[in-house]
C-alpha atoms as a PDB file:
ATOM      1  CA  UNK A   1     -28.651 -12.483 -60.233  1.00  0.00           C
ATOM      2  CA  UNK A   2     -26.331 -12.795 -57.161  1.00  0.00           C
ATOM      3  CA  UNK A   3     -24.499 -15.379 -55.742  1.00  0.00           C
ATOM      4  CA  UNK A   4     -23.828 -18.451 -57.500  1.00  0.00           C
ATOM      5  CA  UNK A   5     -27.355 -19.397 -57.892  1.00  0.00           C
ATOM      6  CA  UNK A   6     -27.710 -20.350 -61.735  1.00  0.00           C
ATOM      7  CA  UNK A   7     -23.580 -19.734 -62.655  1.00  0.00           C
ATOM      8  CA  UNK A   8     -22.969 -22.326 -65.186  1.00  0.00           C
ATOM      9  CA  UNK A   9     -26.220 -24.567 -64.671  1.00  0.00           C
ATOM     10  CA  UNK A  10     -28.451 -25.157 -67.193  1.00  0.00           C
ATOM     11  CA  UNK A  11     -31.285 -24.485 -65.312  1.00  0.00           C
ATOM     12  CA  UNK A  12     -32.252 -23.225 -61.076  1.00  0.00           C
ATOM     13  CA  UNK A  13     -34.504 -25.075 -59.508  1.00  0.00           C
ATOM     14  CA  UNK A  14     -37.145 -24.427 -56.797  1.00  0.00           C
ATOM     15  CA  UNK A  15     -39.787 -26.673 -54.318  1.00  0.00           C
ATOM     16  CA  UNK A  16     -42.534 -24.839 -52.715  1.00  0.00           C
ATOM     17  CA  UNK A  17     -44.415 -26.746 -50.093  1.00  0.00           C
ATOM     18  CA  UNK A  18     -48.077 -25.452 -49.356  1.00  0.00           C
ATOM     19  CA  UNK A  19     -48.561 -24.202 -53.011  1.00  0.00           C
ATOM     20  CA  UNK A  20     -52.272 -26.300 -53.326  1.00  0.00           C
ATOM     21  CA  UNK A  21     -54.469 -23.291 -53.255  1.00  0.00           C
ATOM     22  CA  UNK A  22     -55.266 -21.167 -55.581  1.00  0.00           C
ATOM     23  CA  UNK A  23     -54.410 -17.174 -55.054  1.00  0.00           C
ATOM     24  CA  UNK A  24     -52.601 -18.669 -51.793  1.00  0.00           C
ATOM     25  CA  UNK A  25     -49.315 -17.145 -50.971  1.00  0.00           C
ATOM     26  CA  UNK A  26     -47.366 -20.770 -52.275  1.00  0.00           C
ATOM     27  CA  UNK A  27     -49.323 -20.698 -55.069  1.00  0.00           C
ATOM     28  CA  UNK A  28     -47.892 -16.727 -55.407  1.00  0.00           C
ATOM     29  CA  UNK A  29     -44.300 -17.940 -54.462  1.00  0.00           C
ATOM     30  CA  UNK A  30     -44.255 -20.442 -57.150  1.00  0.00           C
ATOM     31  CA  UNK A  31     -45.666 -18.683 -59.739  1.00  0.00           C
ATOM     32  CA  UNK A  32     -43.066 -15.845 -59.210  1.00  0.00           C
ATOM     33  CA  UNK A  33     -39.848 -18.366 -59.635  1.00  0.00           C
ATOM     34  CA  UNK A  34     -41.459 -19.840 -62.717  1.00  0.00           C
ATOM     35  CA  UNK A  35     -41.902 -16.667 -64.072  1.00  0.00           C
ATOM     36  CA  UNK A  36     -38.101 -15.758 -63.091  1.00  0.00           C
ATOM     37  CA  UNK A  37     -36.700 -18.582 -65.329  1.00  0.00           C
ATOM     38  CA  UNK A  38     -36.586 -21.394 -62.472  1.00  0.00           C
ATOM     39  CA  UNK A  39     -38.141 -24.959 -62.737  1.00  0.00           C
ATOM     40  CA  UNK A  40     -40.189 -25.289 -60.001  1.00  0.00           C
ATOM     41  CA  UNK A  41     -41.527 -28.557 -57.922  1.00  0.00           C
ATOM     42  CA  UNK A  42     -45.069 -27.456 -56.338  1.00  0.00           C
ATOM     43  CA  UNK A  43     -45.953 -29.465 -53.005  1.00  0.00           C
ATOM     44  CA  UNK A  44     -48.570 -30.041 -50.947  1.00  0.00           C
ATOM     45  CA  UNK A  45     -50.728 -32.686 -48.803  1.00  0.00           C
ATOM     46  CA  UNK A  46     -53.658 -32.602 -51.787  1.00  0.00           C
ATOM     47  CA  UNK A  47     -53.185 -33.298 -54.878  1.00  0.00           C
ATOM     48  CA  UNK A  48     -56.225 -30.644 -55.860  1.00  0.00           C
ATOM     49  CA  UNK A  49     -54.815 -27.557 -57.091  1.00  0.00           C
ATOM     50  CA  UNK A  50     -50.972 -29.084 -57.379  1.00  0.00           C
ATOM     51  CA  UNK A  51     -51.450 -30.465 -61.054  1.00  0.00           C
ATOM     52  CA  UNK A  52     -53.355 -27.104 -61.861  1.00  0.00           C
ATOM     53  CA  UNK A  53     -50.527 -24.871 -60.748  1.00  0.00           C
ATOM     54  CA  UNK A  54     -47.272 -26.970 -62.042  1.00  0.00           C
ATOM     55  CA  UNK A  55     -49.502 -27.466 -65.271  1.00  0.00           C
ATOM     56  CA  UNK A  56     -49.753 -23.269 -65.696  1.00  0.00           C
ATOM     57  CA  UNK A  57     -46.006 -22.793 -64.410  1.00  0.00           C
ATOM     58  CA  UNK A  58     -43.952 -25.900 -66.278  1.00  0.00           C
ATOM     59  CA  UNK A  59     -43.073 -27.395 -63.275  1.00  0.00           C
ATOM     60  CA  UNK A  60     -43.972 -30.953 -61.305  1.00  0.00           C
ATOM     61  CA  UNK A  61     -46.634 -31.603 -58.766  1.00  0.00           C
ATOM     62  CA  UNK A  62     -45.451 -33.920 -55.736  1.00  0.00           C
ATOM     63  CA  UNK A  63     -47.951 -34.982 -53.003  1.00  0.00           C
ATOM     64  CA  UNK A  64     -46.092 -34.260 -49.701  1.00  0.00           C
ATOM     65  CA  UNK A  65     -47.184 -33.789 -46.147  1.00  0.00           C
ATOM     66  CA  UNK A  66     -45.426 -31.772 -43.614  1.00  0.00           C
ATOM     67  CA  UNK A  67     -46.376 -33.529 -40.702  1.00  0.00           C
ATOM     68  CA  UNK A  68     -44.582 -36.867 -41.807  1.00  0.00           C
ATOM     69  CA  UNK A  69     -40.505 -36.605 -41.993  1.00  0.00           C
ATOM     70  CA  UNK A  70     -40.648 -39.298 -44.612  1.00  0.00           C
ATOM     71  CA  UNK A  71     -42.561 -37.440 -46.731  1.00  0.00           C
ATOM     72  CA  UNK A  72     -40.382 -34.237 -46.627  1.00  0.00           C
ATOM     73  CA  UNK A  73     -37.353 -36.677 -47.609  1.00  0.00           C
ATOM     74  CA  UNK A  74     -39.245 -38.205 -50.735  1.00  0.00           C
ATOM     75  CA  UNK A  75     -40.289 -34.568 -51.806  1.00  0.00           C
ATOM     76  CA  UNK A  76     -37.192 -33.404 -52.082  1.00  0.00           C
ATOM     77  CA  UNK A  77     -35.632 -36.831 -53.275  1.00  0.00           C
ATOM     78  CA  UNK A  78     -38.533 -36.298 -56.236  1.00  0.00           C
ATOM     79  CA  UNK A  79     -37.795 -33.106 -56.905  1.00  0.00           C
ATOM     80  CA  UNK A  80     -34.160 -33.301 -57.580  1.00  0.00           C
ATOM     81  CA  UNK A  81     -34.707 -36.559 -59.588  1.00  0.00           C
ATOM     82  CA  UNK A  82     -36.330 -34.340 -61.577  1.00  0.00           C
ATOM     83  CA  UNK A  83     -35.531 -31.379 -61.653  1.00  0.00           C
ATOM     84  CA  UNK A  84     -31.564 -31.517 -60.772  1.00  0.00           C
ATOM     85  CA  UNK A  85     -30.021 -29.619 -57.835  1.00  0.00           C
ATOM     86  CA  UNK A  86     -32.389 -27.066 -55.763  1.00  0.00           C
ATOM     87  CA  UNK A  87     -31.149 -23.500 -55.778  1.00  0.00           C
ATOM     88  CA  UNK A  88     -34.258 -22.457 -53.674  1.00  0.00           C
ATOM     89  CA  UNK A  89     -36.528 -24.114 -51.081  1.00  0.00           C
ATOM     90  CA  UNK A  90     -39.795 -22.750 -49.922  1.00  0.00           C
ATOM     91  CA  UNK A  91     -41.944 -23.990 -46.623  1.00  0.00           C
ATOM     92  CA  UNK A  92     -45.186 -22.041 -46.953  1.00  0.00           C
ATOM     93  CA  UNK A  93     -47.326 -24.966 -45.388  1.00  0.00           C
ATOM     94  CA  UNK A  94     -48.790 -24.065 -42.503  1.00  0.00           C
ATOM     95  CA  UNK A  95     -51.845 -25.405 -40.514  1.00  0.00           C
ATOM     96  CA  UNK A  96     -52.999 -22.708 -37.565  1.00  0.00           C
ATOM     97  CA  UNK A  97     -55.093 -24.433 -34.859  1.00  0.00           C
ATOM     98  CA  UNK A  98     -56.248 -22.321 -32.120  1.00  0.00           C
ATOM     99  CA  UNK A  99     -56.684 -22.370 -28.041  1.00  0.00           C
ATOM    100  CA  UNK A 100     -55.920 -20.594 -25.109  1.00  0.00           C
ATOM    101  CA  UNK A 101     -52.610 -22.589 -22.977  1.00  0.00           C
ATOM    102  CA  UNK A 102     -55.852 -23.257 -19.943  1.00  0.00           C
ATOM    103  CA  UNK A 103     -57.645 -25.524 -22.519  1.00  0.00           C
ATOM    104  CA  UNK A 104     -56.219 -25.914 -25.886  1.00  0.00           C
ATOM    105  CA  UNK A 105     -56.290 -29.747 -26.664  1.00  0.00           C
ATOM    106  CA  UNK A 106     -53.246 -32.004 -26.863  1.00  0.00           C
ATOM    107  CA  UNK A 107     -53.973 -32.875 -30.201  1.00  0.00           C
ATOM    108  CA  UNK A 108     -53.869 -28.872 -31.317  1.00  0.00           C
ATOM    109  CA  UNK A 109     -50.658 -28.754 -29.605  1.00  0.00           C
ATOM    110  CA  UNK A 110     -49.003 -31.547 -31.506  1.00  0.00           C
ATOM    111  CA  UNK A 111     -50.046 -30.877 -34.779  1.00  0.00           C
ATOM    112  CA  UNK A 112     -49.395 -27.269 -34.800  1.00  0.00           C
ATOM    113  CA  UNK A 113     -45.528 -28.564 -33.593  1.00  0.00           C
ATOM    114  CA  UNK A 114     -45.562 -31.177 -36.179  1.00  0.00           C
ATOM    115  CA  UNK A 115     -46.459 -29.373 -39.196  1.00  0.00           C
ATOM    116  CA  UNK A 116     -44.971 -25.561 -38.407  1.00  0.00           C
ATOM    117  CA  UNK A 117     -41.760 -26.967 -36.594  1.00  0.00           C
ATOM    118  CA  UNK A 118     -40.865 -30.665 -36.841  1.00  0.00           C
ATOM    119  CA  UNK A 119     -42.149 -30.000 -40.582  1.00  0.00           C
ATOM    120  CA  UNK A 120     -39.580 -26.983 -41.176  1.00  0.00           C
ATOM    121  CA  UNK A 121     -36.541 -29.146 -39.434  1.00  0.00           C
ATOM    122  CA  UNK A 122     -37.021 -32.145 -41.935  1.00  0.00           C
ATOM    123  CA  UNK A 123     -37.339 -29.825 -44.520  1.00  0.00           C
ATOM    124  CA  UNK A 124     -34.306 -27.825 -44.217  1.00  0.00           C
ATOM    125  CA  UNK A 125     -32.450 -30.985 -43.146  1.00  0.00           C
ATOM    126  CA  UNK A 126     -33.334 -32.537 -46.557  1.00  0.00           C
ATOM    127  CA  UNK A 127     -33.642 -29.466 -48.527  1.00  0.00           C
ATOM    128  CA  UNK A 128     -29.818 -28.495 -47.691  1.00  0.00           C
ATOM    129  CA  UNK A 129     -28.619 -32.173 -48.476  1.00  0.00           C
ATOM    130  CA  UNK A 130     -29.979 -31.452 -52.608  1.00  0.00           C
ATOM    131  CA  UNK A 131     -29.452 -27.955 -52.529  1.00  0.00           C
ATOM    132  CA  UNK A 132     -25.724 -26.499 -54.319  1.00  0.00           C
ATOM    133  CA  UNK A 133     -23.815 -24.242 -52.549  1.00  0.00           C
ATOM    134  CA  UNK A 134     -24.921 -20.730 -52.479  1.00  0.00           C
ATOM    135  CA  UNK A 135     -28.918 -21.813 -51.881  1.00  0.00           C
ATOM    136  CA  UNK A 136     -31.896 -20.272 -50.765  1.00  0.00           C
ATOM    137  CA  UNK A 137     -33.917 -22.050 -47.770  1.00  0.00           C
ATOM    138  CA  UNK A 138     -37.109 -19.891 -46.866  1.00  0.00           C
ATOM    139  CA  UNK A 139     -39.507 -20.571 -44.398  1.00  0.00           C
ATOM    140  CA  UNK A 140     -42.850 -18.776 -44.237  1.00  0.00           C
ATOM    141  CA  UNK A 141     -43.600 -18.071 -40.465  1.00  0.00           C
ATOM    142  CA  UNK A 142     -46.473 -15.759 -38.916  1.00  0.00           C
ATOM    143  CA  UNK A 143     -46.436 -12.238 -37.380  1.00  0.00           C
ATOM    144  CA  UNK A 144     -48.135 -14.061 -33.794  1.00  0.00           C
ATOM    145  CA  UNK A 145     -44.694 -15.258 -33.187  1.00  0.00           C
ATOM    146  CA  UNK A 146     -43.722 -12.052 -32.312  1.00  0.00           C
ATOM    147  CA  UNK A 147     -47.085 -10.304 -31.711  1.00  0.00           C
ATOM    148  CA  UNK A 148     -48.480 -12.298 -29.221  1.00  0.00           C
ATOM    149  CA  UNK A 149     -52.491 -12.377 -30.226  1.00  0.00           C
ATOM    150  CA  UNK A 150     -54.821 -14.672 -28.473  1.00  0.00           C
ATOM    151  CA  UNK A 151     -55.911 -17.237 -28.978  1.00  0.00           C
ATOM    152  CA  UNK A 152     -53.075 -18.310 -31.502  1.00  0.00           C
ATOM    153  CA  UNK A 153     -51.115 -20.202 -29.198  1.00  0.00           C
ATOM    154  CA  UNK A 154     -50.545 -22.767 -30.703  1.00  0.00           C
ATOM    155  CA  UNK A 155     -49.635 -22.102 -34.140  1.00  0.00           C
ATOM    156  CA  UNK A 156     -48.065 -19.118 -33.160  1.00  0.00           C
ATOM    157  CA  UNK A 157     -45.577 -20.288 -30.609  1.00  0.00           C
ATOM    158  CA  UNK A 158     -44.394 -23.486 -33.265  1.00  0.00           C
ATOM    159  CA  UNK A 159     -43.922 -20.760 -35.549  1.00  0.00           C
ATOM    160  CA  UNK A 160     -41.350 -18.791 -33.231  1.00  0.00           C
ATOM    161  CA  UNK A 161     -39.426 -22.247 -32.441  1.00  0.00           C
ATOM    162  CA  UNK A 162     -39.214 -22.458 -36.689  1.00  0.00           C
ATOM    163  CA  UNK A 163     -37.721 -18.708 -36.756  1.00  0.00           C
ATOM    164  CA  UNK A 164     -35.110 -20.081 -33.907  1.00  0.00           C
ATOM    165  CA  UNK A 165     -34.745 -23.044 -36.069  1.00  0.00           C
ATOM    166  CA  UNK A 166     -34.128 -20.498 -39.043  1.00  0.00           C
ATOM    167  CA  UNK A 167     -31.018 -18.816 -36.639  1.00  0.00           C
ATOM    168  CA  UNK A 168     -29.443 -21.997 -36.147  1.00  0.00           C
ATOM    169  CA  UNK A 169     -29.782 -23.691 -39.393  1.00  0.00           C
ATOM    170  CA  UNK A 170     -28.317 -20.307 -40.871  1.00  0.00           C
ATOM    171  CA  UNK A 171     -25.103 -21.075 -38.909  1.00  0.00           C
ATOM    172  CA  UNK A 172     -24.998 -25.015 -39.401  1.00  0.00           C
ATOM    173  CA  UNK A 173     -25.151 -24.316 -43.680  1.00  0.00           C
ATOM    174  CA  UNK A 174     -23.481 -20.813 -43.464  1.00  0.00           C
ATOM    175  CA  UNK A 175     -20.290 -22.529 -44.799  1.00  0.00           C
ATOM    176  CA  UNK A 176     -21.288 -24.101 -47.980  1.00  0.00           C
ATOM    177  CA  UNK A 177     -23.012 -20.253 -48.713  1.00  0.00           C
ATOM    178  CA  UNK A 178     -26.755 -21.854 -47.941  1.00  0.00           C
ATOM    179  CA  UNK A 179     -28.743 -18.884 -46.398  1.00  0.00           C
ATOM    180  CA  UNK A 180     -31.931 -19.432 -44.546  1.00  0.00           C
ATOM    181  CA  UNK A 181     -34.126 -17.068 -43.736  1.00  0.00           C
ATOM    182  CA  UNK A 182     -37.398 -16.576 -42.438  1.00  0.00           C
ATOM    183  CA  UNK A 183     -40.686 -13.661 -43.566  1.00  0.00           C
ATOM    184  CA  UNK A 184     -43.291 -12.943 -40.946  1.00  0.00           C
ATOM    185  CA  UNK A 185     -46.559 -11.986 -42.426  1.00  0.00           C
ATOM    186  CA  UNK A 186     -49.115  -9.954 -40.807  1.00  0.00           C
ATOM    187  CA  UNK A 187     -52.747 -10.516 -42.096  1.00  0.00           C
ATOM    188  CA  UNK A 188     -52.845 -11.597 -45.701  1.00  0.00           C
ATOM    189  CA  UNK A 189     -55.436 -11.446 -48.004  1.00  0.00           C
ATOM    190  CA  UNK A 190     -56.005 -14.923 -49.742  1.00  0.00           C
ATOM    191  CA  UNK A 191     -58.681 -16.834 -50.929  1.00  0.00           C
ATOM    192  CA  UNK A 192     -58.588 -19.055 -48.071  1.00  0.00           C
ATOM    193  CA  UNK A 193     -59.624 -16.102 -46.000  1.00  0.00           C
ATOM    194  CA  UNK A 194     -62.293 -14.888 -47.734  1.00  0.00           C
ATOM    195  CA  UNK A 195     -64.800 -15.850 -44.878  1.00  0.00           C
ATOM    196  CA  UNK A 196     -62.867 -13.576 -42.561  1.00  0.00           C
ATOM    197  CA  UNK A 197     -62.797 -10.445 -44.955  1.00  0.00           C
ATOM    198  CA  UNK A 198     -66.561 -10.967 -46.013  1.00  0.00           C
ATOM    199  CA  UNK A 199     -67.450  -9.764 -42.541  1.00  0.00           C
ATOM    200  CA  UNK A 200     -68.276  -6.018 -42.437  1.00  0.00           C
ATOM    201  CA  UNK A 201     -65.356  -4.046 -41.738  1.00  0.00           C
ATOM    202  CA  UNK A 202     -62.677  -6.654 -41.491  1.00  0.00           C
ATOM    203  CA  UNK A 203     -60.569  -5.660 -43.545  1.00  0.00           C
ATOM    204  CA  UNK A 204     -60.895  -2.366 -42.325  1.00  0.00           C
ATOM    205  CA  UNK A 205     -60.066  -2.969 -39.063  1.00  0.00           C
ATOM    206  CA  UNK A 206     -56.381  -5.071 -39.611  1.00  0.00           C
ATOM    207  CA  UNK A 207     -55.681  -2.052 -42.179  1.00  0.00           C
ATOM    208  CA  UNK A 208     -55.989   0.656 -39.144  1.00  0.00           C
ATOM    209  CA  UNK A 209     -52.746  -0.794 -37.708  1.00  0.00           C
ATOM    210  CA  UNK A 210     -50.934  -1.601 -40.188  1.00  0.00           C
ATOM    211  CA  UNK A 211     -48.435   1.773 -41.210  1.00  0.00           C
ATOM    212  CA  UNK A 212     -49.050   1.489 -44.907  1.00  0.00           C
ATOM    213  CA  UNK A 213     -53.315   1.316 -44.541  1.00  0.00           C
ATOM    214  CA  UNK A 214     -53.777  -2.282 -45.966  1.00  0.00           C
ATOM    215  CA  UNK A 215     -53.436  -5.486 -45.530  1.00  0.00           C
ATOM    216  CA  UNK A 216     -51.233  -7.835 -47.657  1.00  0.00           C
ATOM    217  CA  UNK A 217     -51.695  -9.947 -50.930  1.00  0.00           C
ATOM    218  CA  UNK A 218     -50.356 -12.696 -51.432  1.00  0.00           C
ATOM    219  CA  UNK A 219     -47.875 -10.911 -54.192  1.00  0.00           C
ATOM    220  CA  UNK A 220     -46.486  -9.119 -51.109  1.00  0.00           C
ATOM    221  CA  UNK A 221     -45.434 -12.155 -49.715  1.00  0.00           C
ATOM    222  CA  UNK A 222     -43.997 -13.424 -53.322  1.00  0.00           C
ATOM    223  CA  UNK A 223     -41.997 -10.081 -53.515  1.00  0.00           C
ATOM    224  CA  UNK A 224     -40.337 -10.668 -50.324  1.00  0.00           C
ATOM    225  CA  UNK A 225     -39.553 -14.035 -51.436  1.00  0.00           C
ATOM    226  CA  UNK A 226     -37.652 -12.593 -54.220  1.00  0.00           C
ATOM    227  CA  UNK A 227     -36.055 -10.268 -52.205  1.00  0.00           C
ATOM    228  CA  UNK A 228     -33.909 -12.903 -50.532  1.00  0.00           C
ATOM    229  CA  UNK A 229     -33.328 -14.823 -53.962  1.00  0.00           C
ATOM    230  CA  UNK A 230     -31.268 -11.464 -55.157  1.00  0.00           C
ATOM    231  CA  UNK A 231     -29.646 -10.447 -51.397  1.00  0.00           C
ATOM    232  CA  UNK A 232     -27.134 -13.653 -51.510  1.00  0.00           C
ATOM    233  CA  UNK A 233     -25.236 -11.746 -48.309  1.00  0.00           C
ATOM    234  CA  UNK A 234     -28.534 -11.892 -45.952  1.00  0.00           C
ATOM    235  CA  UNK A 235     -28.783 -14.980 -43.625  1.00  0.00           C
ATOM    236  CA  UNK A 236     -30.546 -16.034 -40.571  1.00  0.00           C
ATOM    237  CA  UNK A 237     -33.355 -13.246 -40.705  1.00  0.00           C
ATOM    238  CA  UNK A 238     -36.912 -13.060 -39.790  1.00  0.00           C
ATOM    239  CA  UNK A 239     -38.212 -10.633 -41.513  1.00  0.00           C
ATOM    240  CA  UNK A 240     -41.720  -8.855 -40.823  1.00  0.00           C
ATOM    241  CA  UNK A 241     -43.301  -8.685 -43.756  1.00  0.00           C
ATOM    242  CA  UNK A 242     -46.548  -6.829 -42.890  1.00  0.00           C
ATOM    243  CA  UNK A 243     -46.751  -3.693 -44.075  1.00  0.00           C
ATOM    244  CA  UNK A 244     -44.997  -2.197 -40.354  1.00  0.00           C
ATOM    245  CA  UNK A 245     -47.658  -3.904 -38.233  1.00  0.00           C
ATOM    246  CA  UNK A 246     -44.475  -4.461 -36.365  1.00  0.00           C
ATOM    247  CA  UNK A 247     -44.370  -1.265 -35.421  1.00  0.00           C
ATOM    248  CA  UNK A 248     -47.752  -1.168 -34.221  1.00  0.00           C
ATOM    249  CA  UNK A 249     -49.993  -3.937 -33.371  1.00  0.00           C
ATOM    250  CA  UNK A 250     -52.258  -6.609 -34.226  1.00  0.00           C
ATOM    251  CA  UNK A 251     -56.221  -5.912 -34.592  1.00  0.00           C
ATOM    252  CA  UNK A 252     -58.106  -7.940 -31.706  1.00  0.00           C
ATOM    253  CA  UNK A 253     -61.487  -9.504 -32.139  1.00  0.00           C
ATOM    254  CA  UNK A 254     -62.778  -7.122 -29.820  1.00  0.00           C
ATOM    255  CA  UNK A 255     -61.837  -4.058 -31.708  1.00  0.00           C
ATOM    256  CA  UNK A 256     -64.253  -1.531 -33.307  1.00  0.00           C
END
């Protein structure tokens, strides 16, 4: 293990927000860390799914909601009541409405900033105040922050202010050896998205752009997670993590 992550503790500790759903990419995360030797705090806005997952891992199960800052401060007040000190911090909540900038509503606009960015600043903020030196902060952003695809607007343009965010919270914690990072995913899939990959040739379709000929699971993502816990000299990244979509592009709607 590198860096100082778990030197003379008795335990490392992780939170994972957005780890409610089941075969989800938090749900992934978390189980990975558990099964690394850390105690792990699962998070999320419901309760269903939480108790499952911290019940099947050893960890706790705190009801948190991105979208209100006091929330983010009690989860990770909870979680190091309980767990001690974090050594890593996960933000795989997410909420993806979408609109084109003519006519998307106001109300899209502001939750998409309040969940994927004024989310991700409380919980870095609070996150680095429990976390010992030498920590992990991760956020989980979104390929459309880089790969413009309509009509993702608005999700995907509060996910590139979070991967800025990333840059300068790298710098601000760089000192007491906290790296924070970001992963891009391209099209992941989860059982959240089964509707979209039950359509005849979905999947086939995101796989024709994508380098290595599929699209992701969600132990991709959880690898790439781990990736970062064991590179302690890697800070202020975001990372595609799509299998070199990248390189290529997005599928449209309109494709054949």
């Amino acid at each position: 293990m590198g860096g100082s992550m778990g030197v003379g503790n008795t335990s490392r500790n992780a939170v994972v927000l957005g780890a409610s759903a089941e075969g989800g990419s938090g749900w992934a995360i978390a189980e990975r860390l558990a099964e690394e030797g850390y105690k792990v705090a699962v998070a999320a806005r419901r309760r269903e799914g939480l108790e499952a997952l911290a019940t099947r891992i050893g960890g706790i199960a705190i009801v948190a909601d991105a979208a209100q800052p006091p929330s983010m401060a009690a989860m990770i007040r909870q979680a190091k009541e309980q767990l001690g000190e974090i050594d890593v911090a996960v933000n795989a909540a997410a909420i993806a409405p979408t609109g084109l900038i003519k006519d998307a509503s106001d109300d899209d606009i502001e939750r998409a900033l309040n969940v994927n960015y004024v989310g991700s600043v409380h919980f870095i903020r609070h996150a680095a105040g429990a976390m010992r030196d030498g920590g992990l902060i991760l956020l989980i952003s979104s390929s459309s922050a880089n790969q413009p695809l309509l009509p993702m607007f608005p999700y995907a343009c509060a996910k590139a202010a979070a991967d800025c965010l990333v840059r300068y919270a790298a710098l601000e914690f760089g000192p007491r050896g906290i790296r924070v990072n970001s992963i891009l995913p391209g099209p992941i899939k989860t059982g959240m998205a089964a509707h979209i990959y039950a359509e005849p040739g979905a999947e086939e379709r995101r796989a024709r752009e994508i380098p290595l000929g599929r699209v992701a699971l969600p132990k991709d993502i959880a690898d790439a997670v781990m990736a970062f816990v064991h590179a302690p000299y890697l800070t202020g990244h975001n990372l595609p993590v799509s299998g070199g979509m990248h390189l290529t592009r997005p599928a449209r709607r309109d494709d054949t």
